[in-house]
Structures are given as structure tokens and as C-alpha cells.
Protein backbone atom coordinates (compact mmCIF):
# COMPACT_ATOMS: atom_id res chain seq x y z
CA UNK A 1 133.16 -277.39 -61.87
CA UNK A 2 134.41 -275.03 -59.28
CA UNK A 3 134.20 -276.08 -55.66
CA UNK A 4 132.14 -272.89 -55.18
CA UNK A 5 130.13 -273.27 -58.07
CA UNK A 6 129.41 -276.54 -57.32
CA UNK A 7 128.14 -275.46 -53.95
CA UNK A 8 125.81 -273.12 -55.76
CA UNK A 9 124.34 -275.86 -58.34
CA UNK A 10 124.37 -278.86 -56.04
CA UNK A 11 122.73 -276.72 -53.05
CA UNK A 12 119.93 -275.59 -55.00
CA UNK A 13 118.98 -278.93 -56.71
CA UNK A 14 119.40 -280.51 -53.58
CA UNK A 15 116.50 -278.96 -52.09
CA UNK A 16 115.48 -281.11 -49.23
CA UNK A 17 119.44 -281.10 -47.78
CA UNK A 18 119.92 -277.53 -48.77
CA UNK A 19 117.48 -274.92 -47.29
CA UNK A 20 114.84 -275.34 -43.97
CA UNK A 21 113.84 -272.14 -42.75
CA UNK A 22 112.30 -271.75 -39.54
CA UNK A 23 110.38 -268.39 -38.50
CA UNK A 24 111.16 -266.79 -35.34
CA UNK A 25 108.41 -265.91 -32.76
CA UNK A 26 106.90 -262.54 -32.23
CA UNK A 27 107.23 -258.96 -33.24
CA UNK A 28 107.39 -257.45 -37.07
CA UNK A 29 109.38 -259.67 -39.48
CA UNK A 30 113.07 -258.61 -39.92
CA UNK A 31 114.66 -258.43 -43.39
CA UNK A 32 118.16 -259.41 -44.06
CA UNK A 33 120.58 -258.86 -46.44
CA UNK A 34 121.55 -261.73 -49.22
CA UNK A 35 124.75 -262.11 -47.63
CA UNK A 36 123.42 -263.53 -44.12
CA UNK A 37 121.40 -263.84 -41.64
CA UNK A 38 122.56 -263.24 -37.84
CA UNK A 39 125.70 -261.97 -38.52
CA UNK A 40 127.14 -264.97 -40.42
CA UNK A 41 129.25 -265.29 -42.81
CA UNK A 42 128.14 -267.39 -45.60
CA UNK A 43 130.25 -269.17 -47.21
CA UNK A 44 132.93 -269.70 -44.05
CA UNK A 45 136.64 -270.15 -45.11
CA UNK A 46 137.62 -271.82 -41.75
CA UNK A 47 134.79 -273.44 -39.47
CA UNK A 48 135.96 -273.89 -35.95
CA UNK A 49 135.44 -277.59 -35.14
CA UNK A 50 134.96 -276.47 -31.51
CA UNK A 51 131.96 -275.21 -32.66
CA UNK A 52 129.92 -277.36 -33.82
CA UNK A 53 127.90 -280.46 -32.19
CA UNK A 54 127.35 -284.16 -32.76
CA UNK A 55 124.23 -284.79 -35.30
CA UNK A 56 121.90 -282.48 -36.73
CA UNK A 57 118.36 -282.23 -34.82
CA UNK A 58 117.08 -278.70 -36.45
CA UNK A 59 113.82 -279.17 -36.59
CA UNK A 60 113.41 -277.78 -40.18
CA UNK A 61 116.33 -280.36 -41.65
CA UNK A 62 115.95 -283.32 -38.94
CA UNK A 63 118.54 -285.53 -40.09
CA UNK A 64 118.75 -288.26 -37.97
CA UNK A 65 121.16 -291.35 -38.92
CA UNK A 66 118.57 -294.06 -41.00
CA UNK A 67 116.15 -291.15 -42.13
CA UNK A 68 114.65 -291.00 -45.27
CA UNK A 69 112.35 -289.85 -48.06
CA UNK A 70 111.09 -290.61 -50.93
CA UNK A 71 110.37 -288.08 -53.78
CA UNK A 72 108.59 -288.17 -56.84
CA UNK A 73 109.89 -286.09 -59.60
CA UNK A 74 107.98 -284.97 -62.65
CA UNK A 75 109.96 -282.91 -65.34
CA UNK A 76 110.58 -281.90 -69.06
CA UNK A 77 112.07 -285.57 -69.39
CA UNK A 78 109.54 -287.67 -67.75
CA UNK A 79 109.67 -289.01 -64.06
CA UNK A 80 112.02 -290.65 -61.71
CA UNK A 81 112.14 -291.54 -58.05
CA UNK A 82 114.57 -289.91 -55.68
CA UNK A 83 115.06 -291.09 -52.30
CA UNK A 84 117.73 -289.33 -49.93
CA UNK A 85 118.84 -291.30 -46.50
CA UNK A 86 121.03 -290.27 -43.78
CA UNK A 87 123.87 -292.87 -43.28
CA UNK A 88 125.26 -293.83 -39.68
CA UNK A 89 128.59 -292.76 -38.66
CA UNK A 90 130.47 -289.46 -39.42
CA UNK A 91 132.86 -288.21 -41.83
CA UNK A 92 135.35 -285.29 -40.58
CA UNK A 93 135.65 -282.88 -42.93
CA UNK A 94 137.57 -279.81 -41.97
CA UNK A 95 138.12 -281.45 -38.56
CA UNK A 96 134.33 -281.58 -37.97
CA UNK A 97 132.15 -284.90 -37.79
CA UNK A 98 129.79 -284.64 -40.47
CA UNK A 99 126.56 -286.49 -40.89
CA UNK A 100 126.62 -288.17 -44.52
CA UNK A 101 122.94 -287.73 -46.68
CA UNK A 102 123.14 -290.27 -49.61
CA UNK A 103 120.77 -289.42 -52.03
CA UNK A 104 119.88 -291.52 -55.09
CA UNK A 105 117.80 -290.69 -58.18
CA UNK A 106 116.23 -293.72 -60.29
CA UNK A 107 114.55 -292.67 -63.79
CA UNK A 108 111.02 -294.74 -64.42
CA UNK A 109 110.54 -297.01 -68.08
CA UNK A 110 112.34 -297.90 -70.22
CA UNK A 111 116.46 -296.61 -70.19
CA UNK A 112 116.20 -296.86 -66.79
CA UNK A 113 119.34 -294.36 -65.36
CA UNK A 114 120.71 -293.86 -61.79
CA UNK A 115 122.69 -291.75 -60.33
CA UNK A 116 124.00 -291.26 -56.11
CA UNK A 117 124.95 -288.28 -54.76
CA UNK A 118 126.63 -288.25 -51.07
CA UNK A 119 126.91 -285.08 -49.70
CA UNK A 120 128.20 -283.89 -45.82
CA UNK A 121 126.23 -281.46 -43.44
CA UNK A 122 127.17 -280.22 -39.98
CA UNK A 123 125.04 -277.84 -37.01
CA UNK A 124 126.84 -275.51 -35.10
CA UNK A 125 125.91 -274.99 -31.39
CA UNK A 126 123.63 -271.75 -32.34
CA UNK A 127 121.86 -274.15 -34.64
CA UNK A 128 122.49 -273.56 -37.99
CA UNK A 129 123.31 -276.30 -40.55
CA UNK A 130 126.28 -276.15 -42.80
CA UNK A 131 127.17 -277.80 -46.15
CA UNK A 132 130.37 -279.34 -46.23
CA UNK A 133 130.66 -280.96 -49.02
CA UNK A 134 129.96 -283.41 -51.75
CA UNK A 135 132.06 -286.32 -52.61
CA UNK A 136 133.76 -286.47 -55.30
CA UNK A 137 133.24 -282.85 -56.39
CA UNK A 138 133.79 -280.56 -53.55
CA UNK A 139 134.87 -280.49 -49.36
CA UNK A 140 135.82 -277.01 -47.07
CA UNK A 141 138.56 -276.77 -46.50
CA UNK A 142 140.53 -278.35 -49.82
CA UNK A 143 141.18 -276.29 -52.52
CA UNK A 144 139.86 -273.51 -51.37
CA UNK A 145 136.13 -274.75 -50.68
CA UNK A 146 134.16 -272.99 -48.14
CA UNK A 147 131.42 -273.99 -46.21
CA UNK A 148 127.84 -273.33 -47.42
CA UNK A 149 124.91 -272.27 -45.09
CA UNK A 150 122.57 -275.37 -46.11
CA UNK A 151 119.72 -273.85 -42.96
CA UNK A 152 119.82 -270.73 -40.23
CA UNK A 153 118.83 -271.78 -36.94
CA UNK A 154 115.98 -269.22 -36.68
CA UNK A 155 115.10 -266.95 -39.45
CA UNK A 156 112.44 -264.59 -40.16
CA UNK A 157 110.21 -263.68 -42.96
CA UNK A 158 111.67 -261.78 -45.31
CA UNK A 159 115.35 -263.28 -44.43
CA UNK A 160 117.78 -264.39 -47.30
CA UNK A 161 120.96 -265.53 -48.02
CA UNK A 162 122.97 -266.24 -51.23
CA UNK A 163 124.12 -269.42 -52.57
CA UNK A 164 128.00 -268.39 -54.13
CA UNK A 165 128.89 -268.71 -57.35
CA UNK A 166 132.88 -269.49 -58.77
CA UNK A 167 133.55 -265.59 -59.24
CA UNK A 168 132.56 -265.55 -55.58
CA UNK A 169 129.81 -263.10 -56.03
CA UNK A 170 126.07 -264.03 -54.93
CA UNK A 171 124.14 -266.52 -57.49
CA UNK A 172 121.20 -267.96 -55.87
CA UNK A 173 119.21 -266.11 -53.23
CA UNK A 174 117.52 -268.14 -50.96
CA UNK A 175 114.24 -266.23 -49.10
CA UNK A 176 111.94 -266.89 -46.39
CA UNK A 177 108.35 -266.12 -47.90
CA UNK A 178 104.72 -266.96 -45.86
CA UNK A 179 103.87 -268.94 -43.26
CA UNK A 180 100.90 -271.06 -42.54
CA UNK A 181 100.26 -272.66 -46.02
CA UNK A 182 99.34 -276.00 -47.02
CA UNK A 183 99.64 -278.82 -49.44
CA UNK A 184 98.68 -282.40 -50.14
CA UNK A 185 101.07 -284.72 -51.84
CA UNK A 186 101.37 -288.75 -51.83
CA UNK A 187 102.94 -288.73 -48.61
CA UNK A 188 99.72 -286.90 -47.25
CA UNK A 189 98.04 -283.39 -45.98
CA UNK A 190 100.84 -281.27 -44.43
CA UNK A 191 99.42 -278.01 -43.22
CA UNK A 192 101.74 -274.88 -41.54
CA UNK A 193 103.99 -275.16 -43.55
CA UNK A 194 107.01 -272.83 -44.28
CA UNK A 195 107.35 -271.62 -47.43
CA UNK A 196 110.73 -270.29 -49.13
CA UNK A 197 112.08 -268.95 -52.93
CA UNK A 198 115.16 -269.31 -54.71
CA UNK A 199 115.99 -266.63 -57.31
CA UNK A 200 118.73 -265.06 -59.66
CA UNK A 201 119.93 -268.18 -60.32
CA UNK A 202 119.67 -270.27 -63.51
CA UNK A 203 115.76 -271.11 -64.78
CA UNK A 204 115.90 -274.84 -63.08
CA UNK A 205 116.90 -273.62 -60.17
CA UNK A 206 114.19 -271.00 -59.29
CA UNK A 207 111.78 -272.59 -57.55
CA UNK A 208 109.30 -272.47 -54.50
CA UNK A 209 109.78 -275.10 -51.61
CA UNK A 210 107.50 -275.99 -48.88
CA UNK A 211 108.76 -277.25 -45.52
CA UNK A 212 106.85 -279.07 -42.81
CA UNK A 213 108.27 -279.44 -38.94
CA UNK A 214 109.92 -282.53 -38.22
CA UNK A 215 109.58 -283.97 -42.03
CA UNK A 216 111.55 -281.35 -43.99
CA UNK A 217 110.96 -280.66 -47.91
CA UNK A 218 107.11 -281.83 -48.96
CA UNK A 219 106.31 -280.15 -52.00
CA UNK A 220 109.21 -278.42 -54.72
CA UNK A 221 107.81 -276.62 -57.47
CA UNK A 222 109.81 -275.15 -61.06
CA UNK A 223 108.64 -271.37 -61.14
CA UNK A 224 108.32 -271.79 -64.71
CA UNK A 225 105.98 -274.84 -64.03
CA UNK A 226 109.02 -277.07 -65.83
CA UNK A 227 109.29 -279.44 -62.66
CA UNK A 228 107.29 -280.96 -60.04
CA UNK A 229 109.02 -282.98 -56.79
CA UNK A 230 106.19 -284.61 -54.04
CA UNK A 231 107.22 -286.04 -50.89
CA UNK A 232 105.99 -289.75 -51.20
CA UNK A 233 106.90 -291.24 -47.98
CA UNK A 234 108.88 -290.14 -45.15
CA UNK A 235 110.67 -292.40 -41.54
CA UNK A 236 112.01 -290.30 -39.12
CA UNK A 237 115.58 -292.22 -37.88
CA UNK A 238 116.55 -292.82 -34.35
């Protein structure tokens, strides 16, 4: 796989490290186009190290070293248990200090299977979180990777960007939908919550996320109805 298509599949399976929207304050809601929000340019070729901070404290992805969550996952092929953590220490990738997220997937019964994914996200000084990589299977800056927009700083309803596929034209769109709704998973009642799609890409990837402040991803749901992921527990790091 491509280094920019695996930014496009990883991204959008990766929901909880990939996209947390926040809605800006006041005023009609602005519409973007798929390309960017804010004037961006999504995905980068060459992030300036100077511009980016130390840790990631967006209040829509808060990923503070020894954070975690727990999901359940409920799909075509049974359950499993996937529970993402964010590491201490840094990696530098592209000359920035990224914050690792190790994420690891465990499949219930018997033929039990696991699989661990660690992947490397950075926040510039405006606020916006960027995907750096994956290990093993893609990092910006070598051969040709970009960085990814995993989260804008301050979006509005109606916003969007595009997850990039290998041809480097748009695959997935990401988009802000409503405000204000609200869920109840294991984990417990999470109410104003943000609410965001993912379309045009392939079937398993088109789904509807819900966000809460502080926590992140609580509820992930298939639009076919194929898949179902529920926040389970979540500890906030230091």
C-alpha cells in the first residue's frame, strides 16, 4: 500500500486518532471546500518543525502521554476489544516530536487474534493536529509521504476535508454535521456531543462518529449498520 493510500485507509479506520471536530462560536455556519479548512493545505509535503508545539492538548483529540480507551467493536465477524493509549516520549518524524498512539485490537472466543497499530500525531501552534505516520507502513517526509490533517483546530458546521487517496485525488471526505446530540454507551451518558460523517470512500469506511469534549470518540457507527464501536472506559493522562 501506498504511503498516501495508506493515510486514507488507516485514517478513516482509525477513528478516534483521526478526526475531532470542534465548532466555532457564533454567527451562521461556514462551509468549506473538501480540500481544507482555514486555508490549509491538506496533505502538507513539508511541515515546518518550527511550527509546531510539544504534546497535543486539542480539546476534541486530548492526547495526553498514558491516555487511554477502551472500545468495543461489534461487526460482520463478531466482536473484539480495541484499546488505543498514548505512549510517553516523542518520536521526530520530519524533524517534529511526535506523540506516539499505540492502539491494539484483541478478537473475543475462540481463535483469539491481535493485532497493534502505532501511529504518530503532531499540533501545530494554530491548533490543528496532524498525522504523521504509521510505523511500519508510512512517515512524511520518506518516500514521498505527506502529512495528513488527523483534526482542525476550530471548524464549523458544514466544514470538510478529504482524506487522499494514492492517485492523489480526494477519497474520503470528512464533514462536520450537528451539534448538541447525545448517546449512551458502556462508558456512560455523554450529551453535546459533536457529530461528524465520512463519505465517498469505500462501504466500511462511511460512517458517523460522535465526539465528546475532553474524552474524544464515544460512539462509531457503519452507515450501512455493518459495524458498531462503544467507548467502554476512558483515563485522561497527565
Amino acid at each position: 500500500m501506498s504511503p498516501r493510500a495508506s493515510l486514507a485507509a488507516r485514517t478513516a479506520s482509525g477513528l478516534l486518532l483521526v478526526v475531532a471536530l470542534a465548532v466555532g462560536c457564533g454567527g451562521s455556519p461556514r462551509t468549506s471546500p473538501p480540500s481544507g479548512v482555514d486555508g490549509l493545505v491538506i496533505p502538507t509535503p513539508s511541515p515546518a518543525p518550527d511550527d509546531f508545539v510539544t504534546g497535543i492538548d486539542n480539546p476534541w483529540l486530548p492526547l495526553a502521554p498514558g491516555a487511554t480507551w477502551t472500545f468495543e467493536v461489534q461487526d460482520a465477524t463478531g466482536e473484539a476489544v480495541r484499546t488505543t493509549r498514548v505512549l510517553s516520549g516523542t518520536r521526530e518524524v520530519a524533524g517534529i516530536a511526535a506523540t506516539q498512539v499505540e492502539t491494539r485490537t484483541e478478537t473475543d472466543g475462540a481463535g483469539t487474534a491481535e493485532s497493534t497499530e502505532l501511529r504518530w500525531y503532531a499540533q501545530d501552534r494554530a491548533g490543528n493536529v496532524w498525522a504523521l505516520g504509521e510505523q511500519g507502513v508510512w512517515e512524511a517526509g520518506v518516500d514521498g509521504a505527506e502529512a495528513g490533517l488527523a483534526m482542525p483546530a476550530a471548524p464549523r458546521r458544514g466544514d470538510a476535508f478529504a482524506l487522499w487517496g494514492d492517485d492523489g485525488t480526494p477519497g474520503t471526505v470528512v464533514r462536520v454535521g450537528e451539534r448538541d446530540s447525545s448517546v449512551t454507551v458502556p462508558a456512560g451518558r455523554f450529551t453535546e456531543l459533536l457529530e461528524i460523517e465520512l463519505t465517498g470512500g469505500p462501504p466500511e469506511d462511511e460512517r458517523t462518529v460522535y465526539l465528546a469534549r475532553e474524552v474524544g470518540e464515544v460512539l462509531s457507527l457503519e452507515q450501512d449498520g455493518a459495524s458498531r464501536v462503544e467507548l467502554v472506559e476512558h483515563r485522561a493522562g497527565a
